[in-house]
C-alpha atoms as a PDB file:
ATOM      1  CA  UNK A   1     -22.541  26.959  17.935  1.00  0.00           C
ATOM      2  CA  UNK A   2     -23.860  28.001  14.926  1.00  0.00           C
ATOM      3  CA  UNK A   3     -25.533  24.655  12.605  1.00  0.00           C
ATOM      4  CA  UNK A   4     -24.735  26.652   9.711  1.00  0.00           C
ATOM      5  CA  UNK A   5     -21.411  26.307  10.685  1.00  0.00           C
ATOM      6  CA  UNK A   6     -19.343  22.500   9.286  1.00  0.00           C
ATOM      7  CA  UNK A   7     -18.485  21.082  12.308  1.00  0.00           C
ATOM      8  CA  UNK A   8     -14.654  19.769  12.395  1.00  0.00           C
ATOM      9  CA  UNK A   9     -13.854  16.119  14.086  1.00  0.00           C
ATOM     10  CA  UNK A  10     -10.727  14.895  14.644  1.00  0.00           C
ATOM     11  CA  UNK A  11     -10.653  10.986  15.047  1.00  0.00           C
ATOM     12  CA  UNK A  12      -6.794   9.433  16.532  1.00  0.00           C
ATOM     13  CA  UNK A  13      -5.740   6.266  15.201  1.00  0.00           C
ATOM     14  CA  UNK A  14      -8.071   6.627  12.139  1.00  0.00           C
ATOM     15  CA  UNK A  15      -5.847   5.290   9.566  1.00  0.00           C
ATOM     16  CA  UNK A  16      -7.988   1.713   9.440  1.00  0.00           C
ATOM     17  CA  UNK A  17     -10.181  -0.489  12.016  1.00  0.00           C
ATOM     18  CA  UNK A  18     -12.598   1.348  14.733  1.00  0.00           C
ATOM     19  CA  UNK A  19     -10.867   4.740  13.905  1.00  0.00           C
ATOM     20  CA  UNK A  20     -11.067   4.558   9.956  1.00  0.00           C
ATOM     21  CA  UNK A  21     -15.115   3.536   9.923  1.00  0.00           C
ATOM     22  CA  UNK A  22     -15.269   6.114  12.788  1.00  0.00           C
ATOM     23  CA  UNK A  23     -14.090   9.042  10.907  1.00  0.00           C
ATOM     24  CA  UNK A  24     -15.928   7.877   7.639  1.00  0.00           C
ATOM     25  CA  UNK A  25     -19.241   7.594   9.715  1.00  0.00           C
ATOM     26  CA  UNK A  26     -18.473  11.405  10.732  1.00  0.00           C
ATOM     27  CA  UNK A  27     -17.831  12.283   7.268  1.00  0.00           C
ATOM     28  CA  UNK A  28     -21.294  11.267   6.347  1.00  0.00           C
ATOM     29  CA  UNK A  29     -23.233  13.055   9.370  1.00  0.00           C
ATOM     30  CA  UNK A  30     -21.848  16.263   8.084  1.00  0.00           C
ATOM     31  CA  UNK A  31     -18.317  16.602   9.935  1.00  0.00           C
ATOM     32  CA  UNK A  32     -15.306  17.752   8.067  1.00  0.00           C
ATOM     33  CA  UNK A  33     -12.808  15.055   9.592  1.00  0.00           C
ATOM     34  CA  UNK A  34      -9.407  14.869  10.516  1.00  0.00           C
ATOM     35  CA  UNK A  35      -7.551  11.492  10.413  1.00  0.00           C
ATOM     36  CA  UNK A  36      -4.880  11.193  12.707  1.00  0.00           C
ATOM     37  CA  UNK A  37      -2.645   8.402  13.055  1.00  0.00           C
ATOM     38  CA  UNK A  38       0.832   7.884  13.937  1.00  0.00           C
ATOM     39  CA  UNK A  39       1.900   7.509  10.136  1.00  0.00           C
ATOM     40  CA  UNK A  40       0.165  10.411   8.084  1.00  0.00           C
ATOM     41  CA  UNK A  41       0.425   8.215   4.898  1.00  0.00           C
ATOM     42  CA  UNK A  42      -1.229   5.548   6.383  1.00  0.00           C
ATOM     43  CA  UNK A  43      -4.552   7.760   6.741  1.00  0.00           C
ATOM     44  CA  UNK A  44      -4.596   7.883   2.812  1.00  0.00           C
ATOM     45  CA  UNK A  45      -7.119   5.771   1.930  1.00  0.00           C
ATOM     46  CA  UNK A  46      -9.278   6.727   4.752  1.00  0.00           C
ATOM     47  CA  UNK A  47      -9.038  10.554   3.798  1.00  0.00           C
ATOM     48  CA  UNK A  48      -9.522   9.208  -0.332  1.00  0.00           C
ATOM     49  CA  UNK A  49     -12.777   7.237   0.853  1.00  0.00           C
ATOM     50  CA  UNK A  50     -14.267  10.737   2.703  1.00  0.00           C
ATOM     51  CA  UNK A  51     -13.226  13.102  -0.725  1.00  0.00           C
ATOM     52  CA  UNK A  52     -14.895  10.215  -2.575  1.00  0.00           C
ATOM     53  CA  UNK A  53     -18.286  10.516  -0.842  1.00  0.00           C
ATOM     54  CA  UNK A  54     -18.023  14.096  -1.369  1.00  0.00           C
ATOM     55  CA  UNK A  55     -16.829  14.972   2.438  1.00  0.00           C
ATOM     56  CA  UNK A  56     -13.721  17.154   3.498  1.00  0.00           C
ATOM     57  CA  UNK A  57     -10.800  15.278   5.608  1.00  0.00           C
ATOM     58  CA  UNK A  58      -7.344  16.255   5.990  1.00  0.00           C
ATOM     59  CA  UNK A  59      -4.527  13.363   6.817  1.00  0.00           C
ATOM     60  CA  UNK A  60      -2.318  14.255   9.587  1.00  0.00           C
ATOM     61  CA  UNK A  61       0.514  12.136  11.208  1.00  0.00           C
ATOM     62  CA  UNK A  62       1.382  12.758  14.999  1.00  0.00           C
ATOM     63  CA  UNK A  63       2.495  10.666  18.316  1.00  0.00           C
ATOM     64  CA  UNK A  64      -0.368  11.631  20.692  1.00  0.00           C
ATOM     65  CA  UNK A  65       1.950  10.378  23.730  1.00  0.00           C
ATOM     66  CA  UNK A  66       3.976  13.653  22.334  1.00  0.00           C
ATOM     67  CA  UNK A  67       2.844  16.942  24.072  1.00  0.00           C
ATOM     68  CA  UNK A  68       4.706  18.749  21.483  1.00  0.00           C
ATOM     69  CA  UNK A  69       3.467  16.664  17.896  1.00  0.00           C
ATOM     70  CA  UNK A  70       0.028  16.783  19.622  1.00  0.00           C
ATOM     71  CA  UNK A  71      -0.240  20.620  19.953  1.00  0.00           C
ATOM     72  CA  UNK A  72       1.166  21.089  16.185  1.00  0.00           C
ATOM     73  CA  UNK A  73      -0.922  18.718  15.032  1.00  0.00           C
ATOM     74  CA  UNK A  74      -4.627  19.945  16.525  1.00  0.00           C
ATOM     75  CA  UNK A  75      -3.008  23.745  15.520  1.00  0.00           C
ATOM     76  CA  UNK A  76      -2.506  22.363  11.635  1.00  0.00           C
ATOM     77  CA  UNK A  77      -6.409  20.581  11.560  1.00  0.00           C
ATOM     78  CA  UNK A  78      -7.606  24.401  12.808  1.00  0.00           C
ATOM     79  CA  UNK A  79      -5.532  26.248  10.142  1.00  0.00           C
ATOM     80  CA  UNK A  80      -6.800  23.723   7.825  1.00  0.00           C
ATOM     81  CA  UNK A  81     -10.006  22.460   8.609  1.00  0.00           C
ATOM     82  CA  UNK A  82     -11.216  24.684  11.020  1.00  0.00           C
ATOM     83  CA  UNK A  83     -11.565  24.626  15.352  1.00  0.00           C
ATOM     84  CA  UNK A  84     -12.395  21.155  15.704  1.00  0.00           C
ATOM     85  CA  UNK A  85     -15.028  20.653  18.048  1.00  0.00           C
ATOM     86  CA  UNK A  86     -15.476  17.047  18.085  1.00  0.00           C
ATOM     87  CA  UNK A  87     -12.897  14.660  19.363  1.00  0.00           C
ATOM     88  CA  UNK A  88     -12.564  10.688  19.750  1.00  0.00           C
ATOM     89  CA  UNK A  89      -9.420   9.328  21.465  1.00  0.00           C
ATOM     90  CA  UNK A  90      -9.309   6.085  20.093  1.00  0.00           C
ATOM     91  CA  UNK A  91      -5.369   5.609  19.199  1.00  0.00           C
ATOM     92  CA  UNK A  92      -4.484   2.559  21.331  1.00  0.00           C
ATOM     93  CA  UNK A  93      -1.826  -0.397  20.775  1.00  0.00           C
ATOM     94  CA  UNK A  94      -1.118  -3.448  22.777  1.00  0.00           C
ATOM     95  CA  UNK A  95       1.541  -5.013  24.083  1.00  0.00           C
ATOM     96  CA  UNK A  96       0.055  -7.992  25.855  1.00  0.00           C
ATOM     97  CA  UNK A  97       1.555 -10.134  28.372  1.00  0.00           C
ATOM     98  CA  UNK A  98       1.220 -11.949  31.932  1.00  0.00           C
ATOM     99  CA  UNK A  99       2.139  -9.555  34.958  1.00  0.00           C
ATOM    100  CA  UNK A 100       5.906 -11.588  35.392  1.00  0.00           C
ATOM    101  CA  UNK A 101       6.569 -11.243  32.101  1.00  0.00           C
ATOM    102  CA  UNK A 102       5.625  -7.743  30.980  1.00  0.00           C
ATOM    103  CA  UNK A 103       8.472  -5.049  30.865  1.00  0.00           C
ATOM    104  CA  UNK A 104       8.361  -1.628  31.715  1.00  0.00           C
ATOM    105  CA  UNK A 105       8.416  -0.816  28.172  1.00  0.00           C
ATOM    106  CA  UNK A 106       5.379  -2.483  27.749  1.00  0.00           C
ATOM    107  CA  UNK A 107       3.353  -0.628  30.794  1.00  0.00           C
ATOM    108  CA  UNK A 108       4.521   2.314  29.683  1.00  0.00           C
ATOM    109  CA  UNK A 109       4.094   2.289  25.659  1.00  0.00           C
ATOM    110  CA  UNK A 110       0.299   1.133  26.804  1.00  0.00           C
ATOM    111  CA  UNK A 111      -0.384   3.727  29.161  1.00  0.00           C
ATOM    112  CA  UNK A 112       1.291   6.513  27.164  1.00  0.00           C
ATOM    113  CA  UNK A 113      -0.923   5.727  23.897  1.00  0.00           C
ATOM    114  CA  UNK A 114      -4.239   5.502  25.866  1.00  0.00           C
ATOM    115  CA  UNK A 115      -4.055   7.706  28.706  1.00  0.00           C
ATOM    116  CA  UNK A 116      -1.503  10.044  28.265  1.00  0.00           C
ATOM    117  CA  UNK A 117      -2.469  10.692  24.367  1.00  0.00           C
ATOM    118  CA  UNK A 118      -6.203  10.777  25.616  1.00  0.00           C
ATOM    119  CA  UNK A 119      -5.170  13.628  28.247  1.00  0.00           C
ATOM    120  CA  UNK A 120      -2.894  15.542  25.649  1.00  0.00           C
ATOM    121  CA  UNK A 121      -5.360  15.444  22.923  1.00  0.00           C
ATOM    122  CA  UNK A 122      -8.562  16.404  25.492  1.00  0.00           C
ATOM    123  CA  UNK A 123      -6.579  19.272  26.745  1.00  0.00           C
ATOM    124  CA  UNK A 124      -5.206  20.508  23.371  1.00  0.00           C
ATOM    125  CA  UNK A 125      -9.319  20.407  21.607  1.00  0.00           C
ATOM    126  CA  UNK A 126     -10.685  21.458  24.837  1.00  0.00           C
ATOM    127  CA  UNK A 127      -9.812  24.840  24.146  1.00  0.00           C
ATOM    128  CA  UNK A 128     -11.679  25.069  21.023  1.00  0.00           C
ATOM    129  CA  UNK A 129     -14.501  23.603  22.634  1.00  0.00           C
ATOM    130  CA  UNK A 130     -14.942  26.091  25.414  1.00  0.00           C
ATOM    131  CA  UNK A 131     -14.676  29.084  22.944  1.00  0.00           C
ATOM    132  CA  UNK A 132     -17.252  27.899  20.994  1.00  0.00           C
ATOM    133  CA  UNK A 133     -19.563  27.007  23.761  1.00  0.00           C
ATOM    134  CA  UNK A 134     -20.020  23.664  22.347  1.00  0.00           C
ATOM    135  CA  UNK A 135     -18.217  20.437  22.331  1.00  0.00           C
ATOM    136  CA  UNK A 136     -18.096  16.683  22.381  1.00  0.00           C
ATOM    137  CA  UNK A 137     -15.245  14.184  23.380  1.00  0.00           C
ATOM    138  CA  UNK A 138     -15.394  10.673  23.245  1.00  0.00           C
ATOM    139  CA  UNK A 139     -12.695   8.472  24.417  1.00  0.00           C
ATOM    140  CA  UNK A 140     -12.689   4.476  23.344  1.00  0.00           C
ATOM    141  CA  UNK A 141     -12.393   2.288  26.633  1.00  0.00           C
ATOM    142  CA  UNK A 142     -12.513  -1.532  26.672  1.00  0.00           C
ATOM    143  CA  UNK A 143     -14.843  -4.259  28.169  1.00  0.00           C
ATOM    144  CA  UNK A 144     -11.013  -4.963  29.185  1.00  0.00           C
ATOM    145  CA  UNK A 145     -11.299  -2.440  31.866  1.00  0.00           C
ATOM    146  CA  UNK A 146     -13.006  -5.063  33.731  1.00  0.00           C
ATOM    147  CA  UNK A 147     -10.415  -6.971  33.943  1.00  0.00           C
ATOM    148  CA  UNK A 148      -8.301  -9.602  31.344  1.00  0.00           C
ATOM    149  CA  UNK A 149      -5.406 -11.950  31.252  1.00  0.00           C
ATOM    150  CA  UNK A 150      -2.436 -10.845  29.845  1.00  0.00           C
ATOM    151  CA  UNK A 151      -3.276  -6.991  29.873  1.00  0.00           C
ATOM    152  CA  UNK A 152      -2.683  -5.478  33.038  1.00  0.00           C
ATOM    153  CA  UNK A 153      -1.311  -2.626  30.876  1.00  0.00           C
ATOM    154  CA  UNK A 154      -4.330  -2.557  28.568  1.00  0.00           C
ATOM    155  CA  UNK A 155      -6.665  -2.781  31.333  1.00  0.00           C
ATOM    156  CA  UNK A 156      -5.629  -0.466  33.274  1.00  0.00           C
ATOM    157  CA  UNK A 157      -5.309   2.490  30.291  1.00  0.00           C
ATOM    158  CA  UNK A 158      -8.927   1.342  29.822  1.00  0.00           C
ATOM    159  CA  UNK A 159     -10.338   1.468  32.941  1.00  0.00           C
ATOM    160  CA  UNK A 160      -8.385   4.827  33.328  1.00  0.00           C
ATOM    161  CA  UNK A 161     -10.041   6.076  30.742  1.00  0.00           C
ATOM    162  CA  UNK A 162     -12.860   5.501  32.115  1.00  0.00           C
ATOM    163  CA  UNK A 163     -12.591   8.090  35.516  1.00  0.00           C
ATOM    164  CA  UNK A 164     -11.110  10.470  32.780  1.00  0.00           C
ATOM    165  CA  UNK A 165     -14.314  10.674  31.082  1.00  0.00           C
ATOM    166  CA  UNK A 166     -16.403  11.142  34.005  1.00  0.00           C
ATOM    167  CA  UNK A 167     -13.943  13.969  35.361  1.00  0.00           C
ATOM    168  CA  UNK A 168     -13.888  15.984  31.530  1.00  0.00           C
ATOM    169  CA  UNK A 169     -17.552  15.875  31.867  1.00  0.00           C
ATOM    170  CA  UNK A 170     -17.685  17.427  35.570  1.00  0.00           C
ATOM    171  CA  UNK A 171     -14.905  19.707  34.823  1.00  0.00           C
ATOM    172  CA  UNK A 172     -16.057  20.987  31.221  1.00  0.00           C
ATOM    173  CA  UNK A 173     -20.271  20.533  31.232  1.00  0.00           C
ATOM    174  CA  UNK A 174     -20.652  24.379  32.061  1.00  0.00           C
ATOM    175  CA  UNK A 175     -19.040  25.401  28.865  1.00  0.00           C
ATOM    176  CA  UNK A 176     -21.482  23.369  26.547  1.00  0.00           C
ATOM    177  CA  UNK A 177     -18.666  20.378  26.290  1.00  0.00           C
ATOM    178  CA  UNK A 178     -19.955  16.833  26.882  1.00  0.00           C
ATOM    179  CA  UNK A 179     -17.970  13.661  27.378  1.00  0.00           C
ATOM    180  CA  UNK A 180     -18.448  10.354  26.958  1.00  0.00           C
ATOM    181  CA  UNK A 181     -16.616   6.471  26.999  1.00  0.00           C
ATOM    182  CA  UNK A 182     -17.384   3.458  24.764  1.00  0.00           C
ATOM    183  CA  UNK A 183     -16.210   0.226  25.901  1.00  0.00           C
ATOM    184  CA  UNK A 184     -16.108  -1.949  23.233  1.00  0.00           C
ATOM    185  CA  UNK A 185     -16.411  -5.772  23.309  1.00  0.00           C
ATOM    186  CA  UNK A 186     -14.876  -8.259  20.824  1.00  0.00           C
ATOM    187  CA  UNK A 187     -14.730  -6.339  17.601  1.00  0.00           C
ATOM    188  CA  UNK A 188     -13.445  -7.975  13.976  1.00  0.00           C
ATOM    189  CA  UNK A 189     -10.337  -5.764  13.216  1.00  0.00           C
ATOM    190  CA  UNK A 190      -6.908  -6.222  12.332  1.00  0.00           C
ATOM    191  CA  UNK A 191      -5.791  -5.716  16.034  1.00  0.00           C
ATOM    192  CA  UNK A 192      -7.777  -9.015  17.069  1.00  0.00           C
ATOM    193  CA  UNK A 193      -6.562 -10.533  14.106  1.00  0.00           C
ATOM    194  CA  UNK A 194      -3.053 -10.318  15.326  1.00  0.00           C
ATOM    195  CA  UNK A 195      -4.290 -11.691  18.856  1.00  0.00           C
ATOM    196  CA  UNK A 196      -5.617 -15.064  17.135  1.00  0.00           C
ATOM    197  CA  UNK A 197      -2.285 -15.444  15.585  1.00  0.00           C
ATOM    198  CA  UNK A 198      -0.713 -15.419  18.947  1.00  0.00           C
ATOM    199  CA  UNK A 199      -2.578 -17.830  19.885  1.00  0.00           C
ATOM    200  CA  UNK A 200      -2.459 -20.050  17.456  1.00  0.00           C
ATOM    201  CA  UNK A 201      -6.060 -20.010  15.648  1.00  0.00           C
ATOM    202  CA  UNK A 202      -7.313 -19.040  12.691  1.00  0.00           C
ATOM    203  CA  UNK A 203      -9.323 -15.504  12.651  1.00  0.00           C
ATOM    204  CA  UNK A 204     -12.710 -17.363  11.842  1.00  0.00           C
ATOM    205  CA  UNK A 205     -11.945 -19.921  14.654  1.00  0.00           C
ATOM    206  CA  UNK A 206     -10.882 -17.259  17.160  1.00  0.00           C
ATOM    207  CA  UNK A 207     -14.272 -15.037  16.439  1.00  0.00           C
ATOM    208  CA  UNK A 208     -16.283 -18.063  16.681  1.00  0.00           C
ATOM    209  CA  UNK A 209     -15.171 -18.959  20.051  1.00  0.00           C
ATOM    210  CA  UNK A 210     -15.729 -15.473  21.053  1.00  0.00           C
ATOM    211  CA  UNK A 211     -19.032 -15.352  19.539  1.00  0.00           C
ATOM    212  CA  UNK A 212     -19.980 -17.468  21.898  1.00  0.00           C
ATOM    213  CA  UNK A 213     -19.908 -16.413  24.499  1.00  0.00           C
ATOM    214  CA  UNK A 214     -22.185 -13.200  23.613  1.00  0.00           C
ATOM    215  CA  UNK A 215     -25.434 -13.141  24.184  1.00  0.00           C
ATOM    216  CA  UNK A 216     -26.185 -11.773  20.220  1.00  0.00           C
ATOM    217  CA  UNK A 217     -24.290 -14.517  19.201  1.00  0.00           C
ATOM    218  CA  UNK A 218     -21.820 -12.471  16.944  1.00  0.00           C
ATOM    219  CA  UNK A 219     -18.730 -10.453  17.125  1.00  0.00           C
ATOM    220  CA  UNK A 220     -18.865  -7.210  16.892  1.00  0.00           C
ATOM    221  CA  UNK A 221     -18.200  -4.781  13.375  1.00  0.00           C
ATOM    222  CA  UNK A 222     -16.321  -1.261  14.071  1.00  0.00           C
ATOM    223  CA  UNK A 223     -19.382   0.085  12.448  1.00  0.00           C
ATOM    224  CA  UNK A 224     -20.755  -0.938  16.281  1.00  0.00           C
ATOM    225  CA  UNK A 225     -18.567   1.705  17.412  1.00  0.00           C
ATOM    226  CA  UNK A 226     -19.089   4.323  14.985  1.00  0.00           C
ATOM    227  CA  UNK A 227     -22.613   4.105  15.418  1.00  0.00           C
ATOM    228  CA  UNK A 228     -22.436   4.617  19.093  1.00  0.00           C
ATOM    229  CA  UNK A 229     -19.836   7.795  18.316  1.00  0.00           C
ATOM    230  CA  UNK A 230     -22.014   9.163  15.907  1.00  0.00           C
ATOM    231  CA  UNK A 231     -24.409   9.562  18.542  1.00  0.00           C
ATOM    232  CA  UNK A 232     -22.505  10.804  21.221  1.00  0.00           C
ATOM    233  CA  UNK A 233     -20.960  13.152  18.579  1.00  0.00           C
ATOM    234  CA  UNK A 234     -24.290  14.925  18.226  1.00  0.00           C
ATOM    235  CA  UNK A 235     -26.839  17.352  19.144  1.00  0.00           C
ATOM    236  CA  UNK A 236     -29.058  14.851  20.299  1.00  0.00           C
ATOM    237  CA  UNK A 237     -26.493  13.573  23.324  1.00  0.00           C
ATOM    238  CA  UNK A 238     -26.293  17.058  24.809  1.00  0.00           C
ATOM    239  CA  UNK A 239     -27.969  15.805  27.903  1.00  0.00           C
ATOM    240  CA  UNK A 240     -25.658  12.964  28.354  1.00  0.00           C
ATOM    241  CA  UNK A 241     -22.373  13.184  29.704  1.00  0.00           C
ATOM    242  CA  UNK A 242     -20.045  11.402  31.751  1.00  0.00           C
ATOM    243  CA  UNK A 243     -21.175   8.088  30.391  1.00  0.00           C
ATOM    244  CA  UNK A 244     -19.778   4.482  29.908  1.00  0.00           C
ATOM    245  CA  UNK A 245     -21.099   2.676  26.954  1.00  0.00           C
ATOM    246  CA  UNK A 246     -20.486  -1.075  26.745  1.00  0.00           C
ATOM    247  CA  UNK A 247     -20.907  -1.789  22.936  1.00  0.00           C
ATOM    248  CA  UNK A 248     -20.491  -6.074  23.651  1.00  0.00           C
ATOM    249  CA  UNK A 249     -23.189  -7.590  22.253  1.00  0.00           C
ATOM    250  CA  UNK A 250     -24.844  -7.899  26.401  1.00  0.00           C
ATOM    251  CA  UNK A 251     -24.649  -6.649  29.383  1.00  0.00           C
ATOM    252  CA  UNK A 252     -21.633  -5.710  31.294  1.00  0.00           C
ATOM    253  CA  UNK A 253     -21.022  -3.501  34.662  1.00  0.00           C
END
């Protein structure tokens, strides 16, 4: 690939949190960005804040659990962007619950956001990828992947995401395409915001409990994340591949 060349990103579920300070970090190593999400207008702001900075971004709005959406939508960001060569699957939802109580609604909105929009969206860019002889995915897992009450759903799209990543990176190394997992810990965003209102705490109580229990003594920031993408985005992380990251403030397996 040619570094003459603007390389294109596409970031899922970009329109605020992990995925919003994702695609902005992107936009500022030199990656035109596209911000997907599952309501285009939503991914305003984000694509305003890129333009601002003097970057190129291009809001688009698609289901990624939708084979269909998914394949217009990575065709639109190469008509209008360009191949996109980068990708991080980090669309996700929750629907939290114990085992007895969770419906098969639940399982299967969880599963289809994170592992079946992960698969759809790998095998849609993957194609670009291999053309150009260069690639990078990255695909956002969870410290939950270990294992956590009330998200057997979560957990397991998590720790599935996981023995995705290593299989992309077996199956797609010899074309120059490298892929990677972060596993975030407790990170401040609006998703975790809605978790302390289900149970009952206010935000600053709920991160201060979680705090700690981490050996930095801190929550984590999305810009965490986008830090650790940024790297596995670039040149510099051609030699690593197949990779779990835990970004958690200490050690986990």
């Amino acid at each position: 690939m040619s570094d003459s060349a603007q390389k294109v990103a596409i970031v899922t579920g970009a329109a605020r949190g992990i995925g919003a300070t994702t695609a902005l970090r992107l936009a500022q190593d030199g990656y035109a960005v596209a911000v997907l999400d599952l309501d285009e207008a939503a991914c305003a702001d984000t694509v305003v804040t890129i333009e601002k900075e003097g970057g190129r971004a291009l809001a688009v709005g698609v289901d990624v659990a939708d084979a269909e959406k998914v394949q217009a939508a990575v065709e639109r960001v190469e008509a209008e962007l360009g191949a996109p060569l980068v990708l991080v699957n980090n669309a996700g939802i929750t629907r939290d619950n114990l085992l007895f109580k969770m419906t098969e609604q639940d399982w299967d909105s969880v599963i289809g956001v994170h592992l079946r929009g992960a698969f759809l969206m790998s095998k849609a860019c993957q194609a670009y990828m291999t053309a150009a002889g260069w690639g990078r995915i990255v695909n956002l897992s969870s410290t939950a992947a270990l294992g956590n009450r009330s998200q057997v759903n979560y957990s397991a799209a998590k720790a599935g995401l996981q023995g995705f990543t290593k299989t992309l990176a077996i199956e797609l190394g010899k074309f120059g395409v490298t892929a990677n997992a972060i596993a975030p810990g407790f990170i401040a965003t609006e998703m975790t915001a809605k978790s302390a209102e289900r149970v009952g705490l206010s935000f600053e109580d709920f991160k201060a409990r979680a705090a700690a229990g981490i050996p930095v003594a801190r929550v984590g920031a999305p810009a965490d994340i986008a830090n650790a993408v940024s790297f596995f985005a670039g040149e510099a992380a051609g030699f690593v591949s197949g990779q779990v990251l835990y970004v958690a403030g200490g050690p986990r397996a």
